[in-house]
N, C-alpha and C. Protein backbone atom coordinates (compact mmCIF):
# COMPACT_ATOMS: atom_id res chain seq x y z
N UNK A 1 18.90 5.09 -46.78
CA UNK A 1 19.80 4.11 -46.20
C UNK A 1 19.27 2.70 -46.41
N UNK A 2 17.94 2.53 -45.97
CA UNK A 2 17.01 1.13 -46.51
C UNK A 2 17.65 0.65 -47.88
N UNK A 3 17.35 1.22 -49.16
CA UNK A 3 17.65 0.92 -50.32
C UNK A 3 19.31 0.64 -50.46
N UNK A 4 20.42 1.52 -49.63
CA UNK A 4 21.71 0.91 -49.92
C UNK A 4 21.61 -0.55 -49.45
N UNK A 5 21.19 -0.60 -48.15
CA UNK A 5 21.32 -2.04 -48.02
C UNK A 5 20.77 -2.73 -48.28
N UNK A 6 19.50 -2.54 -49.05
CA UNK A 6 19.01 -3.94 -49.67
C UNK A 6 19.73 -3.51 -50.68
N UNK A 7 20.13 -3.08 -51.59
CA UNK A 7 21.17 -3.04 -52.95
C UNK A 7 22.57 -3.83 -52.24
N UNK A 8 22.96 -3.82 -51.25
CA UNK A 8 23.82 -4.02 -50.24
C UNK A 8 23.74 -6.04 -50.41
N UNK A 9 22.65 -6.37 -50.35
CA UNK A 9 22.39 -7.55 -50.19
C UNK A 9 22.22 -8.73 -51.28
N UNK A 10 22.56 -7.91 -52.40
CA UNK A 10 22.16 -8.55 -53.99
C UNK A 10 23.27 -8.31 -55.13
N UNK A 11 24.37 -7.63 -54.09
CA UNK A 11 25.98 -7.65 -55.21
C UNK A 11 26.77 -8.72 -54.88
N UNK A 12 27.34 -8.85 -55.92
CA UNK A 12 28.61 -10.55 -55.54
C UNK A 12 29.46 -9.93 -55.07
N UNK A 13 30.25 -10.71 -54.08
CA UNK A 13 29.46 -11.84 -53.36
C UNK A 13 28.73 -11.21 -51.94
N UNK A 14 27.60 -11.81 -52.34
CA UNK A 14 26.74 -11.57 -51.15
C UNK A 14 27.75 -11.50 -49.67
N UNK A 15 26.49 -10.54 -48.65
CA UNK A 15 27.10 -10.28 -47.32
C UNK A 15 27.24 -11.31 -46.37
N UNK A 16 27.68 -11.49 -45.52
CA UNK A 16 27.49 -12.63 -44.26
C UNK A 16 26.50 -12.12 -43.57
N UNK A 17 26.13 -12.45 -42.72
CA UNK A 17 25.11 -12.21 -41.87
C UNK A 17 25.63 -11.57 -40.97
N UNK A 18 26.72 -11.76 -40.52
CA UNK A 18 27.69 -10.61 -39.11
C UNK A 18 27.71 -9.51 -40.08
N UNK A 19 27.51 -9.16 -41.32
CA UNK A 19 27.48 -7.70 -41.77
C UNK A 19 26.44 -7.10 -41.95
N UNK A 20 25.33 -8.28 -41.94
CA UNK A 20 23.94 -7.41 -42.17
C UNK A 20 23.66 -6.84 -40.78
N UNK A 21 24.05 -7.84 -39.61
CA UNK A 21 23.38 -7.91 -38.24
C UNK A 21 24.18 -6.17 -38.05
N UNK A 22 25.32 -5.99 -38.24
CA UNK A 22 26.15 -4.95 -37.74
C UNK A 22 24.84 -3.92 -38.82
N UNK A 23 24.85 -4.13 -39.81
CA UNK A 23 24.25 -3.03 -40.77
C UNK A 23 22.84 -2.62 -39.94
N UNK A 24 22.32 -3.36 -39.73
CA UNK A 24 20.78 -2.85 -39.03
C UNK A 24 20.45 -3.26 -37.47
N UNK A 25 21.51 -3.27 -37.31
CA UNK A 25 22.19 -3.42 -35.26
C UNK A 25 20.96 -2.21 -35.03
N UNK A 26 21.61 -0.70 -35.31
CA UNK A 26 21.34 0.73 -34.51
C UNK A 26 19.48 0.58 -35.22
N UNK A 27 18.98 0.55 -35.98
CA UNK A 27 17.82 0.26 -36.05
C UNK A 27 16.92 -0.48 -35.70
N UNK A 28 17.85 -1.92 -35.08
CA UNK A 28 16.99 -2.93 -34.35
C UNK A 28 16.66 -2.35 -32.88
N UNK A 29 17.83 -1.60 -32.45
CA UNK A 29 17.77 -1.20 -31.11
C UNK A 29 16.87 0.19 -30.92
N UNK A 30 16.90 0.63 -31.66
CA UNK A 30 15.95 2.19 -31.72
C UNK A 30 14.62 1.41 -32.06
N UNK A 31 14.45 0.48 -32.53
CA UNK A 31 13.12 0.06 -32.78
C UNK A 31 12.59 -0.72 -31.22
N UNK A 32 13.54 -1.35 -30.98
CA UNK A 32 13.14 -2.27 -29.39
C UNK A 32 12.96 -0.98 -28.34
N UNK A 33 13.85 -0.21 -28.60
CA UNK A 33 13.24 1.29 -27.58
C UNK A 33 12.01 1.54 -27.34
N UNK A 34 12.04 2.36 -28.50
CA UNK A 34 10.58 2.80 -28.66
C UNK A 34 9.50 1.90 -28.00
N UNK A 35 9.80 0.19 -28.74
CA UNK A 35 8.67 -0.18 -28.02
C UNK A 35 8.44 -0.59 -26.86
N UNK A 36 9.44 -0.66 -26.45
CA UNK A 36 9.27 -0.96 -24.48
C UNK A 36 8.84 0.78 -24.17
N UNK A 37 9.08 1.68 -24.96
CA UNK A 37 8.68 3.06 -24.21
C UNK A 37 7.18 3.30 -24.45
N UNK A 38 6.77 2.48 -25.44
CA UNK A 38 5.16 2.71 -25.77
C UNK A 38 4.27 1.71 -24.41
N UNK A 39 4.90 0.21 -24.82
CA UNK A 39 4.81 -0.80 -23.43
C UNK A 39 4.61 -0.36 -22.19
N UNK A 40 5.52 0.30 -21.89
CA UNK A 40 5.87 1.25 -20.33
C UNK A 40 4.60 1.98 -20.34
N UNK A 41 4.34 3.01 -21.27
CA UNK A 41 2.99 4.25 -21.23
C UNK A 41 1.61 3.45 -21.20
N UNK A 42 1.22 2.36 -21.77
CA UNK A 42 0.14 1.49 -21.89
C UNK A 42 0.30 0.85 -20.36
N UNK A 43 1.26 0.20 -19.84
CA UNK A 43 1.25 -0.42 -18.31
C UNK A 43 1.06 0.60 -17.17
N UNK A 44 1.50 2.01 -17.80
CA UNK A 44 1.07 2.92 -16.82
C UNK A 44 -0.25 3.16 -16.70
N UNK A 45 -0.81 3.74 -17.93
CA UNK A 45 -2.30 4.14 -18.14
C UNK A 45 -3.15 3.04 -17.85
N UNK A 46 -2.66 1.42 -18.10
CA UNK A 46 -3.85 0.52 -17.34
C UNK A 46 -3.48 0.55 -15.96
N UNK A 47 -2.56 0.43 -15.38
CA UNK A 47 -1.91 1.05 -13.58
C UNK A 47 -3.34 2.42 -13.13
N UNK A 48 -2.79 3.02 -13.58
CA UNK A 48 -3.72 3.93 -13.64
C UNK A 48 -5.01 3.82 -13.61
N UNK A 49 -5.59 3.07 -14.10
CA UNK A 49 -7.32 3.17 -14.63
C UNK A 49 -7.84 2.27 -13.64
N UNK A 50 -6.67 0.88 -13.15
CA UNK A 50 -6.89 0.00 -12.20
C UNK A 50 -7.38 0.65 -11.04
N UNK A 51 -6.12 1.22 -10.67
CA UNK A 51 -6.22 2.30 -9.24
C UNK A 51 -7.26 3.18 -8.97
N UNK A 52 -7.93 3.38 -10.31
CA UNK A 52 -9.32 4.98 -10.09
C UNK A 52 -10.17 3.53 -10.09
N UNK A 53 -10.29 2.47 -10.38
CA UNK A 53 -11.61 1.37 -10.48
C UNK A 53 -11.86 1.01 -8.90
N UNK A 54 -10.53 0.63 -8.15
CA UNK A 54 -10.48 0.00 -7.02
C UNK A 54 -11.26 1.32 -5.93
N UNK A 55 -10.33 2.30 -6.14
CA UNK A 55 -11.09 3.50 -5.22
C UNK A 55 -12.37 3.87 -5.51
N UNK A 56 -13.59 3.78 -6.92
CA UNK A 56 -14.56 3.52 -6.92
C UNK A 56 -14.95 3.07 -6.15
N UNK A 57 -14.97 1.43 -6.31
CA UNK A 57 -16.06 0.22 -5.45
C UNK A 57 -15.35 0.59 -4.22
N UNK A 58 -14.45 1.14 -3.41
CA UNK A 58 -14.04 1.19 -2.37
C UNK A 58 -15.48 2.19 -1.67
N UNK A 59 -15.25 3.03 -2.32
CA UNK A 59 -16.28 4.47 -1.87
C UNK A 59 -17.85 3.60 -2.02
N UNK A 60 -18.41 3.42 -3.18
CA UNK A 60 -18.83 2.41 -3.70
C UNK A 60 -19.71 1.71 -2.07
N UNK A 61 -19.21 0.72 -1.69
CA UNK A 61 -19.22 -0.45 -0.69
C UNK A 61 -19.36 0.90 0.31
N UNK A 62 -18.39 1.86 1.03
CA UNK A 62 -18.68 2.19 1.86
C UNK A 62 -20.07 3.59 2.02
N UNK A 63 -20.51 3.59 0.96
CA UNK A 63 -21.59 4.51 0.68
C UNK A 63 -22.93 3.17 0.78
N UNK A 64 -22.29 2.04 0.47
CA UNK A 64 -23.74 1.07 0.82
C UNK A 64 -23.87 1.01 2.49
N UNK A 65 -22.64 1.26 3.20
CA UNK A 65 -22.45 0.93 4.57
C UNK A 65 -23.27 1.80 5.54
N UNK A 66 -23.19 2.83 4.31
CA UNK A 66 -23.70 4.10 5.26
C UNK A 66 -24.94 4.68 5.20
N UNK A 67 -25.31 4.07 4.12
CA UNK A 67 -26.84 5.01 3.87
C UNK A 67 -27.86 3.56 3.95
N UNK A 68 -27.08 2.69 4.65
CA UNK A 68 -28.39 1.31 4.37
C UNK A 68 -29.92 1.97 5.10
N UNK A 69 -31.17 1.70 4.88
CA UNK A 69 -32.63 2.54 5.02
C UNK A 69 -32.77 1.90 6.53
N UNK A 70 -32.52 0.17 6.57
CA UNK A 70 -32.92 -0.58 7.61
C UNK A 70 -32.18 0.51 8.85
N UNK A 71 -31.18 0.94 8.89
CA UNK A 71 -30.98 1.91 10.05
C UNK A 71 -31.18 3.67 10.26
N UNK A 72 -32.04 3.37 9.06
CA UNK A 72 -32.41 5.03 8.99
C UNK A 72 -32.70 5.50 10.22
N UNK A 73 -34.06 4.76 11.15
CA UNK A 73 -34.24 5.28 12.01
C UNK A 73 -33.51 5.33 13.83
N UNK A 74 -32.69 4.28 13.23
CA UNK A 74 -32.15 4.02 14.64
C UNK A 74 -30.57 5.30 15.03
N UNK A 75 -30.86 5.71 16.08
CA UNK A 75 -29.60 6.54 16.03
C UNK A 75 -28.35 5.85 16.71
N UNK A 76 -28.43 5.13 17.14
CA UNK A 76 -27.50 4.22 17.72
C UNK A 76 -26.57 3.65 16.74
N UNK A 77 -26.73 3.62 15.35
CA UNK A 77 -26.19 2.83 14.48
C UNK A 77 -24.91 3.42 14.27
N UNK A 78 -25.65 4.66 13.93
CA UNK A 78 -24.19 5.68 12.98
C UNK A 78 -23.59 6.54 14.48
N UNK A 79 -23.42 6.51 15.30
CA UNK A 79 -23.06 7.46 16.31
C UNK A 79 -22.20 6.16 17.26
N UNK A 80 -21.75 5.19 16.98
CA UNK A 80 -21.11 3.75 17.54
C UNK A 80 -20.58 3.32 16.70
N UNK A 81 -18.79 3.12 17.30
CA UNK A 81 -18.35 2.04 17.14
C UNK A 81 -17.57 2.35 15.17
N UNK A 82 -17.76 1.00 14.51
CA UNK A 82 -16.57 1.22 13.51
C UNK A 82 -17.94 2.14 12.98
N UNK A 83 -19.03 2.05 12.63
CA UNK A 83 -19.98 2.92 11.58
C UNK A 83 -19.73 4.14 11.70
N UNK A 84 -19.14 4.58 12.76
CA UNK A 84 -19.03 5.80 13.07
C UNK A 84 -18.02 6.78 12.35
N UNK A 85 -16.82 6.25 12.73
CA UNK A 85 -15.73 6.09 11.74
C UNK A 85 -15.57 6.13 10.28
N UNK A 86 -16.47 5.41 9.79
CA UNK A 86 -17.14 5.26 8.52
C UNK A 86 -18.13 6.82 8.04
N UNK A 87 -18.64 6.62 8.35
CA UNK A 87 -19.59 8.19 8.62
C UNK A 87 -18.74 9.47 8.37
N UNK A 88 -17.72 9.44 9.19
CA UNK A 88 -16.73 10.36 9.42
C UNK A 88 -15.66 10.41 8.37
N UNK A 89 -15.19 9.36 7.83
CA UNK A 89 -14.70 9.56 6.66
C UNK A 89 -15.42 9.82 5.49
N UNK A 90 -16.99 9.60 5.43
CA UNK A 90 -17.90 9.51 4.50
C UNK A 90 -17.90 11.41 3.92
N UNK A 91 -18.14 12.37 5.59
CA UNK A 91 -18.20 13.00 5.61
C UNK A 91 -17.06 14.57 5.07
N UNK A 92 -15.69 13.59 5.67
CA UNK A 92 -14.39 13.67 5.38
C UNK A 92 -14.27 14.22 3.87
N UNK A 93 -14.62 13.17 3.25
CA UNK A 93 -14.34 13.17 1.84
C UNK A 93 -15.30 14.07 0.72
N UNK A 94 -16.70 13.60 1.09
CA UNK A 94 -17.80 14.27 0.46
C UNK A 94 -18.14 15.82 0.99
N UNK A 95 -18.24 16.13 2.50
CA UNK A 95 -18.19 17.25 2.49
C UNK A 95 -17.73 18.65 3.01
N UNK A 96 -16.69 18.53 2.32
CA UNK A 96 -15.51 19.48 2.70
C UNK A 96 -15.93 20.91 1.54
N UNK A 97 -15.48 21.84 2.72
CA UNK A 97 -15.61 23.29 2.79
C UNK A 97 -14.39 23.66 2.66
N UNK A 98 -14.22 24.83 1.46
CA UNK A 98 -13.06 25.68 2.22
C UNK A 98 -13.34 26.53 2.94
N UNK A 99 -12.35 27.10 3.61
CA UNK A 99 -11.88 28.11 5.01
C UNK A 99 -11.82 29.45 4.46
């Protein structure tokens, strides 16, 4: 189909441009598809990679919260208040059993 229309484009008298635009309309548009559908899969997969980075340093930060040494010995630290909480989700997440 390529080759009719460039053969298309070089017989007298040449085409107008409202006949080329109509001639390669359905190919301009199958081509703009595709690439907003490739666009779309790349904005997902960096969406994606963002979201696993943030929940890293999230865990990250709260694993510095929890294991700092300066309160190793004090028991008051982790058994009070928001640390506690912290602890408990620490625990939550890392060590779960099944039933």
């Amino acid at each position: 189909r390529w080759r009719s229309r460039m053969g298309m484009m070089i017989v007298n008298p040449p085409p107008t441009i409202d006949e080329i635009c109509r001639a390669v309309a359905d190919h301009a548009l199958d081509e703009m598809d595709s690439a907003h559908a490739v666009i779309d899969g790349m904005n997902d997969a960096l969406a994606a990679e963002y979201e696993s980075g943030r929940g890293f340093r999230l865990l990250m930060k709260f694993g510095f919260v929890n294991e700092r040494p300066e309160f190793g010995v004090d028991t008051r630290w982790s058994e009070s208040g928001d640390c506690y909480v912290l602890k408990l989700f620490r625990d939550y997440v890392f060590h779960q059993a099944d039933a």
